[in-house]
Protein backbone atom coordinates (compact mmCIF):
# COMPACT_ATOMS: atom_id res chain seq x y z
CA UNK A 1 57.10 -32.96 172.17
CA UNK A 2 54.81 -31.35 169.88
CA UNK A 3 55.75 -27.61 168.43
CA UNK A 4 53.54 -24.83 169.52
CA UNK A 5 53.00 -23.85 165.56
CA UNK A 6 51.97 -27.53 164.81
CA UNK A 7 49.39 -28.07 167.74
CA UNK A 8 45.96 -28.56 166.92
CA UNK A 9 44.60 -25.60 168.57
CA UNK A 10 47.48 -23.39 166.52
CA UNK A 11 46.01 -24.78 163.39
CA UNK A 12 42.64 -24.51 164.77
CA UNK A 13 42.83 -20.70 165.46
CA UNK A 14 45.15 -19.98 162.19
CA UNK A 15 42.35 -21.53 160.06
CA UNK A 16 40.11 -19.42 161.85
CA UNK A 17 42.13 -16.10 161.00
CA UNK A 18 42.55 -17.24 157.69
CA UNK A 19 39.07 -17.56 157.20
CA UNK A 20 38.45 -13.98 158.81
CA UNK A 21 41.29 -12.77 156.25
CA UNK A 22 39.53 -14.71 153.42
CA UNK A 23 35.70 -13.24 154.00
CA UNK A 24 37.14 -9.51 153.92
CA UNK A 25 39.30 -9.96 151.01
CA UNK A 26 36.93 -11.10 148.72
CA UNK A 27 34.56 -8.05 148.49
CA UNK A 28 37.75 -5.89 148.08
CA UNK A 29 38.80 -7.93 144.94
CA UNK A 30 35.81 -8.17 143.22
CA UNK A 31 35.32 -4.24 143.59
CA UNK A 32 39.16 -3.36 142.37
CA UNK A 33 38.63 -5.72 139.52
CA UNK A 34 34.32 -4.10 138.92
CA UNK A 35 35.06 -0.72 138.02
CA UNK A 36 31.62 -0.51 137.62
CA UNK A 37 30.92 -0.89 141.37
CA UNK A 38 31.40 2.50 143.04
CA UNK A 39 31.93 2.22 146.61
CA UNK A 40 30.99 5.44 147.83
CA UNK A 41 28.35 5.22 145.39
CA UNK A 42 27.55 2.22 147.72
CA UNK A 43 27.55 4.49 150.50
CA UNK A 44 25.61 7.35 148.82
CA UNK A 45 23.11 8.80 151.11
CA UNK A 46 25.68 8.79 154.20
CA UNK A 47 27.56 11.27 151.46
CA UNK A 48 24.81 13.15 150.73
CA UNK A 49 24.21 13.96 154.08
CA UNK A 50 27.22 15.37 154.99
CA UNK A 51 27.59 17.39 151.80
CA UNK A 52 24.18 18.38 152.39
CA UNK A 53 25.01 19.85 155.76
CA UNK A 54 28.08 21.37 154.21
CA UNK A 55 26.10 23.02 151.28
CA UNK A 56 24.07 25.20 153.76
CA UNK A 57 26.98 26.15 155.73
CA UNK A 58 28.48 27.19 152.83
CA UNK A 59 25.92 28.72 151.00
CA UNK A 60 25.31 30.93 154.29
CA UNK A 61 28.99 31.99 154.00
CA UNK A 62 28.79 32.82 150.14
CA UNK A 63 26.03 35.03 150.93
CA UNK A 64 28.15 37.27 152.70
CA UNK A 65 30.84 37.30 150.26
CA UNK A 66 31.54 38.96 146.82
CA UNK A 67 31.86 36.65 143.76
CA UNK A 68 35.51 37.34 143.51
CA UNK A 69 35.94 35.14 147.19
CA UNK A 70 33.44 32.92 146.49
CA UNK A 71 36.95 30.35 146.01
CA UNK A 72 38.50 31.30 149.20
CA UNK A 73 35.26 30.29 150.84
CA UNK A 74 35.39 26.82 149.18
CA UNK A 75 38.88 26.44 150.08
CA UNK A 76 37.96 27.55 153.35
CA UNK A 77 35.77 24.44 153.86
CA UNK A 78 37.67 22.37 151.87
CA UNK A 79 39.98 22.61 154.61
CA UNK A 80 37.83 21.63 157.33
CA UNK A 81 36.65 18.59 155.56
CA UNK A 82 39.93 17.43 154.05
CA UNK A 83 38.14 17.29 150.69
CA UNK A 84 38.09 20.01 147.52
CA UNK A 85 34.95 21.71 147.06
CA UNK A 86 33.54 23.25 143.36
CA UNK A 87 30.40 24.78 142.78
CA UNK A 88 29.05 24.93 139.51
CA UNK A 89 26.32 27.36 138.50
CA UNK A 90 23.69 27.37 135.84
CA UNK A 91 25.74 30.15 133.53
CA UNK A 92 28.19 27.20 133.73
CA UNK A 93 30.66 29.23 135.67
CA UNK A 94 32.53 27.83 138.69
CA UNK A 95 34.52 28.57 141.59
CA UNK A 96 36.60 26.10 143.27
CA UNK A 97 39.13 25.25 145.76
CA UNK A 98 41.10 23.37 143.12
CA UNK A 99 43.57 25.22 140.85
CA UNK A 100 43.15 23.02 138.23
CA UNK A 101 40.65 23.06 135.48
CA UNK A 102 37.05 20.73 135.43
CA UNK A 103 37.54 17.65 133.49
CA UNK A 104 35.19 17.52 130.38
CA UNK A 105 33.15 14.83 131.67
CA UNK A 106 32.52 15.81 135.39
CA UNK A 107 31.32 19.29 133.40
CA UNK A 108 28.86 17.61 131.04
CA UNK A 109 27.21 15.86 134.05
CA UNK A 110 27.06 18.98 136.15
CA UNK A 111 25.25 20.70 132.86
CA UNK A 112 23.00 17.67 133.04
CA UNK A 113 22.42 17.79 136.54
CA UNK A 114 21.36 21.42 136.34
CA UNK A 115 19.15 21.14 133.91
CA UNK A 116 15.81 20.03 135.32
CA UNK A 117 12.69 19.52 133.41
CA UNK A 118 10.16 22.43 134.25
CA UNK A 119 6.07 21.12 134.82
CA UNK A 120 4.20 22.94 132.57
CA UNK A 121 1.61 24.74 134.52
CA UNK A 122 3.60 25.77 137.30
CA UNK A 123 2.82 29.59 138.27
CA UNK A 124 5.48 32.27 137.60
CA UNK A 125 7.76 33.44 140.46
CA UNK A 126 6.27 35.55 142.98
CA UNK A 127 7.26 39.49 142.32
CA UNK A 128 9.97 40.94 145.16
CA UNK A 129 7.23 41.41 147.79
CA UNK A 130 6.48 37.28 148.02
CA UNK A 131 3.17 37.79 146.36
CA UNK A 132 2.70 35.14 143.08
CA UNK A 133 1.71 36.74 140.03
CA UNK A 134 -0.45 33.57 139.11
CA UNK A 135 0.57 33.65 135.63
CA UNK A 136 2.13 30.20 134.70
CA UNK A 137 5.58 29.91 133.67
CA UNK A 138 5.21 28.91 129.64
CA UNK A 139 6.19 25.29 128.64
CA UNK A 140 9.98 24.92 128.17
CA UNK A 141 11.13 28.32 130.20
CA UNK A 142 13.18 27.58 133.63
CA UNK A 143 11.76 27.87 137.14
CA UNK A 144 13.69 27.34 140.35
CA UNK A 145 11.72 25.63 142.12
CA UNK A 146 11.64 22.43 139.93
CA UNK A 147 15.15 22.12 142.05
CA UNK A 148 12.63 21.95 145.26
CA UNK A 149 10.02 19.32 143.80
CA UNK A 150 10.86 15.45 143.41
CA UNK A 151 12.31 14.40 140.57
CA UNK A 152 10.53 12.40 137.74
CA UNK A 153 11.05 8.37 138.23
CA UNK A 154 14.21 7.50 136.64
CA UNK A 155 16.62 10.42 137.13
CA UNK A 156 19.37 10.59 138.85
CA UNK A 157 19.23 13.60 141.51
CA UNK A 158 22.49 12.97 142.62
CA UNK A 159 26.21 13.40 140.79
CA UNK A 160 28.45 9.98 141.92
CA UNK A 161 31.22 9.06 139.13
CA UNK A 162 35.06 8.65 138.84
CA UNK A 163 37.72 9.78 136.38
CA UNK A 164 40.90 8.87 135.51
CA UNK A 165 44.21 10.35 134.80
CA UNK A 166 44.40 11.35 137.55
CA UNK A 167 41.43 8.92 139.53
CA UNK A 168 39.38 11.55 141.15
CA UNK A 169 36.09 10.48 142.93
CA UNK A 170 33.29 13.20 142.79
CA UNK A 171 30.19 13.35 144.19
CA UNK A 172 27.40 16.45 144.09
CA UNK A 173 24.25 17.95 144.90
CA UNK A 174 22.08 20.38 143.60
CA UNK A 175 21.73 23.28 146.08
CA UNK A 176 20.17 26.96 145.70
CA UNK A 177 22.36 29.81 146.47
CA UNK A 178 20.44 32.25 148.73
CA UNK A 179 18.67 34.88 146.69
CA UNK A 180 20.37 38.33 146.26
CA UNK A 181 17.71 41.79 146.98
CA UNK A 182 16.48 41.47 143.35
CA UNK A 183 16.89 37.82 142.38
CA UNK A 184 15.52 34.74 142.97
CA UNK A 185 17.65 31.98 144.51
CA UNK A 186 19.91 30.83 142.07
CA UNK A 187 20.96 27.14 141.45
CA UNK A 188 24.08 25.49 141.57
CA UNK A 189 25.70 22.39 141.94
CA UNK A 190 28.42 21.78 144.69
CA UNK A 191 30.66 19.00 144.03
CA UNK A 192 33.23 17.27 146.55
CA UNK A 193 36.17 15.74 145.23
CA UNK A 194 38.91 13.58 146.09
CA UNK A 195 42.02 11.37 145.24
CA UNK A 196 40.73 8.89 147.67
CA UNK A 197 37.24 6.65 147.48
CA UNK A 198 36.57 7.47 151.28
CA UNK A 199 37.24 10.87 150.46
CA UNK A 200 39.48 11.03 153.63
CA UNK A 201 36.57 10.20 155.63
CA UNK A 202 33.96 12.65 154.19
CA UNK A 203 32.60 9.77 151.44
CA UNK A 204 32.88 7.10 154.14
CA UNK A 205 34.02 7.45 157.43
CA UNK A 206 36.01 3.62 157.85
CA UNK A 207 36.35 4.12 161.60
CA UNK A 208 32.69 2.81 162.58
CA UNK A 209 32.85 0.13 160.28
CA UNK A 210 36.66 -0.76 161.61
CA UNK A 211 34.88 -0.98 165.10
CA UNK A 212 31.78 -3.27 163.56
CA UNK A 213 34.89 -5.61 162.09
CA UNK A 214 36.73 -5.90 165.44
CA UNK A 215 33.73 -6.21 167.47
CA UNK A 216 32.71 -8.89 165.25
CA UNK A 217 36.14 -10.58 165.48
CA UNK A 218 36.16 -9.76 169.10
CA UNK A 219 32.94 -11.93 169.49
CA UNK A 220 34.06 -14.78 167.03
CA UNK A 221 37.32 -15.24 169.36
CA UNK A 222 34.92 -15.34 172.59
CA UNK A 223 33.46 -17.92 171.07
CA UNK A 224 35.60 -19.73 169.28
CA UNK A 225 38.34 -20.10 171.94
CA UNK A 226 36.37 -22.27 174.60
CA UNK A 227 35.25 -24.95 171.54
CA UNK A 228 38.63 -25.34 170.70
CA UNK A 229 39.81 -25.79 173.64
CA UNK A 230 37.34 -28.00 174.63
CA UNK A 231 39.04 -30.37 172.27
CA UNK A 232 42.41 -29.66 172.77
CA UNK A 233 42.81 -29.81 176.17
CA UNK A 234 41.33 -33.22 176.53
CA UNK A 235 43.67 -34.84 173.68
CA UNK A 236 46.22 -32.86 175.24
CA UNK A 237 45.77 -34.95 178.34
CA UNK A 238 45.12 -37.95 176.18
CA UNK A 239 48.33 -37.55 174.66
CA UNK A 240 50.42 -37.48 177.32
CA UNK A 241 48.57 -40.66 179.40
CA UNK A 242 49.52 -42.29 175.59
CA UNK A 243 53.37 -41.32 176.01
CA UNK A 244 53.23 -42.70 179.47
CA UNK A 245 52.12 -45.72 178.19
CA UNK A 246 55.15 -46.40 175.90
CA UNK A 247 57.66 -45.36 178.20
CA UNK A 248 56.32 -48.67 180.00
CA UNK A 249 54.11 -46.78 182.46
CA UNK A 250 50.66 -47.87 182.71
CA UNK A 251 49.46 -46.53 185.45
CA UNK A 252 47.22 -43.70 184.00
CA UNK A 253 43.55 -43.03 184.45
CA UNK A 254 41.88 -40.53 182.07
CA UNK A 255 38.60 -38.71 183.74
CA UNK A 256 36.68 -37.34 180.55
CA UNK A 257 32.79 -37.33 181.16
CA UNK A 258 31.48 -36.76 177.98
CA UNK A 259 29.56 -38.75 175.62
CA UNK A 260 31.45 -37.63 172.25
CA UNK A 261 34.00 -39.45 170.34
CA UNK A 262 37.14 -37.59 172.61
CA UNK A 263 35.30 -39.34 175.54
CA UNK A 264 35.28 -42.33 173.91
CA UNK A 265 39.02 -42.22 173.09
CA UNK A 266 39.73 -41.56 177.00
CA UNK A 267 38.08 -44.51 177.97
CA UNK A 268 39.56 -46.65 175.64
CA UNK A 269 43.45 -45.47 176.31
CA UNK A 270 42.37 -45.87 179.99
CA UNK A 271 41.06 -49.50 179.37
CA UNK A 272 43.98 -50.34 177.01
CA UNK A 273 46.37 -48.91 179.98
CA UNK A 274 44.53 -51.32 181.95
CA UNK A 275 44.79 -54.16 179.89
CA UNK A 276 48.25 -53.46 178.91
CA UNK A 277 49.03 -53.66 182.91
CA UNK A 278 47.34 -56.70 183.28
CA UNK A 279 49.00 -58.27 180.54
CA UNK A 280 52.86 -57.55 181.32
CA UNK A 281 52.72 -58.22 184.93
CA UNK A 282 51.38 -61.80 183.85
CA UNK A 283 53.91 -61.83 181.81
CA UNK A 284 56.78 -61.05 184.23
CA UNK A 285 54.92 -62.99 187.07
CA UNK A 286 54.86 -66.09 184.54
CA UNK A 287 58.92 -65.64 183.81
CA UNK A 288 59.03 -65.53 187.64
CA UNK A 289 57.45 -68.34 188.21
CA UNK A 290 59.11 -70.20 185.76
CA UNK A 291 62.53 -69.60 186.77
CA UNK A 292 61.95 -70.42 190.34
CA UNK A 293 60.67 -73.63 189.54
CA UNK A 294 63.90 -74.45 187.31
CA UNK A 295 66.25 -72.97 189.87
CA UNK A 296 65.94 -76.66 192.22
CA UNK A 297 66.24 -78.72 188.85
CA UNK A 298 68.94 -76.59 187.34
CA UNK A 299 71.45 -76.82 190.91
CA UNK A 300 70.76 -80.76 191.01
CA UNK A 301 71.68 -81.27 187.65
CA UNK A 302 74.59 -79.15 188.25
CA UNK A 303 75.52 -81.42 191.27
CA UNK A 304 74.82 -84.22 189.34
CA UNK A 305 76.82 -83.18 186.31
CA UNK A 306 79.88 -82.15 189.10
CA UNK A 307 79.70 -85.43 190.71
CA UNK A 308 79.35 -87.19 187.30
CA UNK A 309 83.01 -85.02 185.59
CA UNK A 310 84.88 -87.16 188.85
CA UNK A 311 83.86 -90.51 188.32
CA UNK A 312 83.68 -90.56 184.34
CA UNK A 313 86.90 -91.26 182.27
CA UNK A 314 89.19 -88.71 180.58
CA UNK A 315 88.04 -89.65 176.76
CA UNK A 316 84.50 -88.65 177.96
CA UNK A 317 85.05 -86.40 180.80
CA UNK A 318 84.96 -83.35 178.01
CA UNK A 319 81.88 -84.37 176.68
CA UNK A 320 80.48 -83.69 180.33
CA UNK A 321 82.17 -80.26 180.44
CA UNK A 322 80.79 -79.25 177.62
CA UNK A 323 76.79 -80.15 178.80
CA UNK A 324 78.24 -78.21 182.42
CA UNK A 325 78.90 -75.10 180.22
CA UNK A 326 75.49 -75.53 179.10
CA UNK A 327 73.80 -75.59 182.07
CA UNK A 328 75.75 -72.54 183.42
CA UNK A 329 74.76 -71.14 181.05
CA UNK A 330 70.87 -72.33 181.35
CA UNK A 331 71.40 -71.10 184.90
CA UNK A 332 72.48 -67.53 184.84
CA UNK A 333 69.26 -67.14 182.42
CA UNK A 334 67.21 -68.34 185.32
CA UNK A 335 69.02 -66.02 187.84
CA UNK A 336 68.52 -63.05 185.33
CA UNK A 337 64.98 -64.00 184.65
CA UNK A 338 64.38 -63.79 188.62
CA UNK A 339 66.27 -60.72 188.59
CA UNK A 340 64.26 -59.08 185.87
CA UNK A 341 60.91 -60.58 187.18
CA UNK A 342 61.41 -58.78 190.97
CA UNK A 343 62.79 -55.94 189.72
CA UNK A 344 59.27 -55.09 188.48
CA UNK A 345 58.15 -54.84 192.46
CA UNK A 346 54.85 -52.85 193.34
CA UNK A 347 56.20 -49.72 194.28
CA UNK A 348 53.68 -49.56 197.36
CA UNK A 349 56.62 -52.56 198.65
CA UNK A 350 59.71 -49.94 197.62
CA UNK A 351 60.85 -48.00 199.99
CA UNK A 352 62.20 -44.90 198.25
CA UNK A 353 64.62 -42.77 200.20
CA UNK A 354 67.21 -40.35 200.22
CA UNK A 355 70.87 -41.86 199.52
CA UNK A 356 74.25 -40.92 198.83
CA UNK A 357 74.78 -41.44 195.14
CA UNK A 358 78.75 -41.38 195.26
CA UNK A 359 78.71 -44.38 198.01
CA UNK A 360 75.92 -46.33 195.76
CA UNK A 361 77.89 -45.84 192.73
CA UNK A 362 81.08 -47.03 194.52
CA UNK A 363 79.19 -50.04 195.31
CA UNK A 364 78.46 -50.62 192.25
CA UNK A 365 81.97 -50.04 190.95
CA UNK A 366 83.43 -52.57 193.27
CA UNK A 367 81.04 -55.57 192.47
CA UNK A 368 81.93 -55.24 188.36
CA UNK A 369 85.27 -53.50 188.46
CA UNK A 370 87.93 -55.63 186.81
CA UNK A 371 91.84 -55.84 185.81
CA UNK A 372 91.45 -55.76 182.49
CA UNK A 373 89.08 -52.47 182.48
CA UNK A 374 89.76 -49.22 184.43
CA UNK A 375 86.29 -47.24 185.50
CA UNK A 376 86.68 -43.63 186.71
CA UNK A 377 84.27 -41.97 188.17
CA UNK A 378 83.66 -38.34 188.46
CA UNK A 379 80.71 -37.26 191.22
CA UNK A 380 80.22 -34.24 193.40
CA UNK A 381 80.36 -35.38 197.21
CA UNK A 382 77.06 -34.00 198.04
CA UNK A 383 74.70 -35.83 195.59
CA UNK A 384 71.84 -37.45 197.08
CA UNK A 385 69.38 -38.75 194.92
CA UNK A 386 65.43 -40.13 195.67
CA UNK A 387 65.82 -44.11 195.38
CA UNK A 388 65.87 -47.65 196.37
CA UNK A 389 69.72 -48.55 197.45
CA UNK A 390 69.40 -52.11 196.12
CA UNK A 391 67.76 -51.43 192.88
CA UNK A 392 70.20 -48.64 192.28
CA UNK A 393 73.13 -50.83 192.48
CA UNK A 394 71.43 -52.96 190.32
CA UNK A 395 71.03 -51.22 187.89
CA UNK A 396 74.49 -49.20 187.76
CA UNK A 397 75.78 -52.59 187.94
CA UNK A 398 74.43 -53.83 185.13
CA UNK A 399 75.76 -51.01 183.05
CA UNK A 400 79.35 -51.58 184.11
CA UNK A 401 79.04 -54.81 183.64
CA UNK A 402 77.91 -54.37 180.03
CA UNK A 403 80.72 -51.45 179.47
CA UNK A 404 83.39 -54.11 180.88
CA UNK A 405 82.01 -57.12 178.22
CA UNK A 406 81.96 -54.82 175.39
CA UNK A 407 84.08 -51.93 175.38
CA UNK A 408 86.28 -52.51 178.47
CA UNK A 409 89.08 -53.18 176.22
CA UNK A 410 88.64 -50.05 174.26
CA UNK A 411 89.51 -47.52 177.26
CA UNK A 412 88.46 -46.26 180.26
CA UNK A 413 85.09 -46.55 181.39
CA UNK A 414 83.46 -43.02 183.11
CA UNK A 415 80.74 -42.63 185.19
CA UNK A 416 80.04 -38.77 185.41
CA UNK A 417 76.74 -37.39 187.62
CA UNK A 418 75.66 -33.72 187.70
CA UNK A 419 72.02 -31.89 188.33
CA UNK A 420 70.52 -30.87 185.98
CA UNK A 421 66.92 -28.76 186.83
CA UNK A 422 65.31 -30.34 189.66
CA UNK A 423 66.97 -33.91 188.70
CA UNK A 424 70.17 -35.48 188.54
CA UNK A 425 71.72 -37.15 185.55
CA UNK A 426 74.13 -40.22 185.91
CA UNK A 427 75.91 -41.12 182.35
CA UNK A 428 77.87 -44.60 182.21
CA UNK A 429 79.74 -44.04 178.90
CA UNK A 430 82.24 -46.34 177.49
CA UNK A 431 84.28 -46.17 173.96
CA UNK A 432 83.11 -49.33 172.13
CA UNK A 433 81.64 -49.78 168.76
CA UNK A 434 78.07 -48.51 170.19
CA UNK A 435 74.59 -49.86 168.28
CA UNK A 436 73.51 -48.68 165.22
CA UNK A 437 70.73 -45.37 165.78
CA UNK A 438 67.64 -47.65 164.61
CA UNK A 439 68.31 -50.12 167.41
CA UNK A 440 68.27 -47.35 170.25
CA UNK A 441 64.86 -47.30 171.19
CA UNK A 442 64.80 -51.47 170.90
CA UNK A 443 67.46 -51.96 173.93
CA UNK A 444 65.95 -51.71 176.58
CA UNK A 445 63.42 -54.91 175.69
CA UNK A 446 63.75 -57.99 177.49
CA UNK A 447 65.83 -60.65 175.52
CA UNK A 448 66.55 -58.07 172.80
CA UNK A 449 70.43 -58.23 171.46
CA UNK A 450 72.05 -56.07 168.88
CA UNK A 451 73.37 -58.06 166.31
CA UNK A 452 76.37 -58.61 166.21
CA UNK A 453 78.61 -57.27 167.94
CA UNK A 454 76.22 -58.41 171.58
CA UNK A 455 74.39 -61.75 170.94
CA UNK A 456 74.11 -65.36 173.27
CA UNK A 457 77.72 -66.18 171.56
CA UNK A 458 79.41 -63.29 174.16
CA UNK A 459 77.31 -64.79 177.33
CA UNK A 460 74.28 -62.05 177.24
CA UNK A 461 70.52 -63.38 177.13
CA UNK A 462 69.03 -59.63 176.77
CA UNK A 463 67.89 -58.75 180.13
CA UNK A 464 70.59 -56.62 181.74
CA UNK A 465 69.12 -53.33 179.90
CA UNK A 466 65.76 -54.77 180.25
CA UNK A 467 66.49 -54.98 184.16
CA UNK A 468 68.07 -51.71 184.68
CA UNK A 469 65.29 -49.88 182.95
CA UNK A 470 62.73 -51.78 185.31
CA UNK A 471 64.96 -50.81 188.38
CA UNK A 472 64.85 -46.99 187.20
CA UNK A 473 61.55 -46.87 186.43
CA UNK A 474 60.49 -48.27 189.92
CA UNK A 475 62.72 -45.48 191.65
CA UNK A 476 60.34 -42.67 189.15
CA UNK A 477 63.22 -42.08 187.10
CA UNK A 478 63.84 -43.02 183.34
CA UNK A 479 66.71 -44.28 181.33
CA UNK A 480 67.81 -43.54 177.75
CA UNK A 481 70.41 -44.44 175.49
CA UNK A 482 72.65 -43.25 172.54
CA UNK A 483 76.16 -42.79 170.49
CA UNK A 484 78.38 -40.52 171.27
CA UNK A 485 79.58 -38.28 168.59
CA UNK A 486 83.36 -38.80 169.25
CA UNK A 487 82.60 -42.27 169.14
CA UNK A 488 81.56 -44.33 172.06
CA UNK A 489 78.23 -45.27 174.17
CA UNK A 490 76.18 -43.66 176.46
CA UNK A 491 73.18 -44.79 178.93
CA UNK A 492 72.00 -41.97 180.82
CA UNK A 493 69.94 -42.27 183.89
CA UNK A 494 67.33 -39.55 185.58
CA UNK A 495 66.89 -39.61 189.02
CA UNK A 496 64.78 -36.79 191.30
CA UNK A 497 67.11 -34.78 193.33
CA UNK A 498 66.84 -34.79 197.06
């Protein structure tokens, strides 16, 4: 019975998973151990979008407040977008959201940030009615529109870094503050900044790319799952026609058309079942065959040998018991070996039927019940079992008559029956010595004898197990064997219920 965590499609679809697991975790290690890779730096213009957007919003809103709320406006937003807000302006004064003061750094790049080059050349503002003055702005003065124009190749027009103690991940963009009645537009820099490198979804939003992941996964599974069980199933199926096989049943026929190597291993188990078949009923056919031609030999001899004991004289007349014993031996081996051989009769010739198994078992009881051993029996009245009535007493009375040889002098012999699912169970148990464990699955084997406490010196050949498992496994039922804990033996037989 193979364990659903140890099946090949388990391992199959763990591998799989671990694979999956192995792919995802590898770009997260190498960019906690690369500081210098900045994932939302990764994801930069998705940020700059959305702070973008923001920037307007909130430039609109700062326009119709005073300085002194120009904070409560941040923190206003900063709200909405889970995310603190700081705006930094060219006089290097800020408002923000945050109580806490600007770390040195993150104020050095905002100076840096707002600091574009001017083009020399450029015209000077237009006066407060929108018409230019067409005098250039002189080489090194400021103009705000160089925060409108493309930057030179080579600099940075964004703000993306991280700080420690504590990590904080910030990220800004230039922006111009809407122009007051008497001032041009004035620039700024609005930073975002948070604890956490998706910026609680404002940096990077992990939900769409969550989806992509599972959809992916989703489609890897649809995919995966019919290959692999393309090739379980079929050794599934191959397995169990195998395990049929060594439970002596060779009747199976595996239908896999396909040209790969699990085809190939169908038709090969089918054409070793085949073979296998072929080979034992030659072999029992040939045992058959054999004993029935001794059997006429065997009874002259014995007539011979009978006649012979009366006519001989008494200083020889125990030499010629002694050959008798021989061949009385010699001729229960025949009778078991015809036994044995039609026991193994095509079940299309056995009639399987219905029968009382208390009345069968009784049967049996009184054919191998003797003085010397006491057999109880303990059935329920209203046990009927699916069998043939002569191969059932057969092979019941073969087991008492193996419990009686070995273990009748031990104690009582029981023969207990009881359903169990859609079966029923009939245990012959005795309370000799047993077989040691390593021998169990050997028993039932024709001319097989534990050594020593059952070999040819206590009158068995090694068929009576061999016979009743043939008799049980042409009524569809099995047979098994083992020691009992408390000491003792145990043959246990499976019958279908009727």
């Amino acid at each position: 019975m193979i364990r659903p965590v140890s099946s090949l499609f388990s391992k199959i679809v763990g591998w799989f998973f671990l694979n999956i697991a192995l792919v995802a975790t590898v770009p997260v290690i190498f960019i906690v151990f690369q500081p210098q890779v900045n994932l939302h730096a990764v994801f930069g213009e998705q940020v700059f979008n959305r702070l973008r957007t923001a920037g307007m919003l909130m430039a609109h809103d700062l326009k119709q407040t005073s300085r002194d709320n120009w904070s409560k406006v941040l923190a206003r937003h900063a709200e909405i977008h889970q995310v603190d807000f700081t705006l930094v302006l060219e006089d290097a004064s800020c408002f923000s959201s945050m109580e806490t003061n600007l770390p040195e750094e993150v104020i050095a790049r905002a100076r840096e940030a707002l600091d574009p080059k001017p083009h020399p050349g450029h015209l000077t503002p237009p006066d407060r009615f929108g018409i230019p003055q067409g005098r250039p702005v002189p080489p090194g003065k400021r103009d705000p529109r160089a925060f409108l124009e493309k930057e030179p190749m080579g600099k940075k027009s964004h703000l993306i870094m991280r700080t420690r103690h504590p990590v904080r991940y910030w990220t800004g963009i230039r922006i111009l503050l809407p122009p007051g009645p008497s001032s041009w537009p004035a620039p700024a820099l609005l930073l975002a900044v948070s604890d956490s490198v998706t910026g609680n979804g404002f940096f990077i939003d992990p939900l769409p790319w969550m989806i992509a992941a599972l959809a992916m996964m989703l489609m890897s599974i649809l995919l995966w799952i019919p290959m692999v069980k393309s090739i379980t199933r079929p050794l599934a199926r191959i397995t169990l026609a195998t395990e049929k096989i060594a439970r002596g049943c060779f009747h199976v026929s595996i239908h896999e058309p396909r040209s790969d190597e699990i085809g190939r291993l169908a038709r090969a188990v089918t054409h070793m079942a085949a073979r296998l078949e072929a080979f034992v009923k030659g072999q029992k056919r040939f045992l058959g065959d054999v004993a029935h031609e001794l059997g006429s030999p065997i009874a002259r001899i014995q007539f011979g040998l009978g006649a012979l004991k009366q006519r001989i004289q008494t200083e020889n007349r125990q030499r010629v018991i002694e050959v008798m014993e021989d061949v009385d031996h010699l001729s229960k081996l025949i009778q078991e070996l015809l036994a044995f051989s039609r026991a193994d009769m095509n079940n299309k010739t056995v009639r399987l039927e219905a029968i009382d198994l208390g009345s069968v078992v009784q049967t049996a009881v009184k054919r191998e019940n003797t003085p010397a051993a006491e057999i109880i029996t303990t059935i329920d009245p209203g046990i009927r079992v699916v069998a043939s009535v002569e191969l059932l007493i057969r092979a019941i009375a073969n087991l008492l008559r193996n419990a009686v040889k070995y273990a009748g002098e031990a104690g009582p012999i029981h023969v207990y029956a009881e359903k169990r699912n859609h079966g029923v169970a009939i245990e012959v148990r005795d309370l000799g010595p047993g077989v040691p464990e390593y021998l169990l699955d050997q028993l039932f084997e024709p001319f097989f004898r534990p050594e020593p406490s059952r070999d040819r010196d206590s009158g068995g050949v090694g068929l009576g197990l061999a016979i009743v498992k043939t008799c049980i496994e042409t009524c569809k039922g099995s047979v098994s064997a083992r020691n009992l804990k408390s000491g003792g033996f145990a043959v246990t037989i499976i019958l279908t219920a009727y």
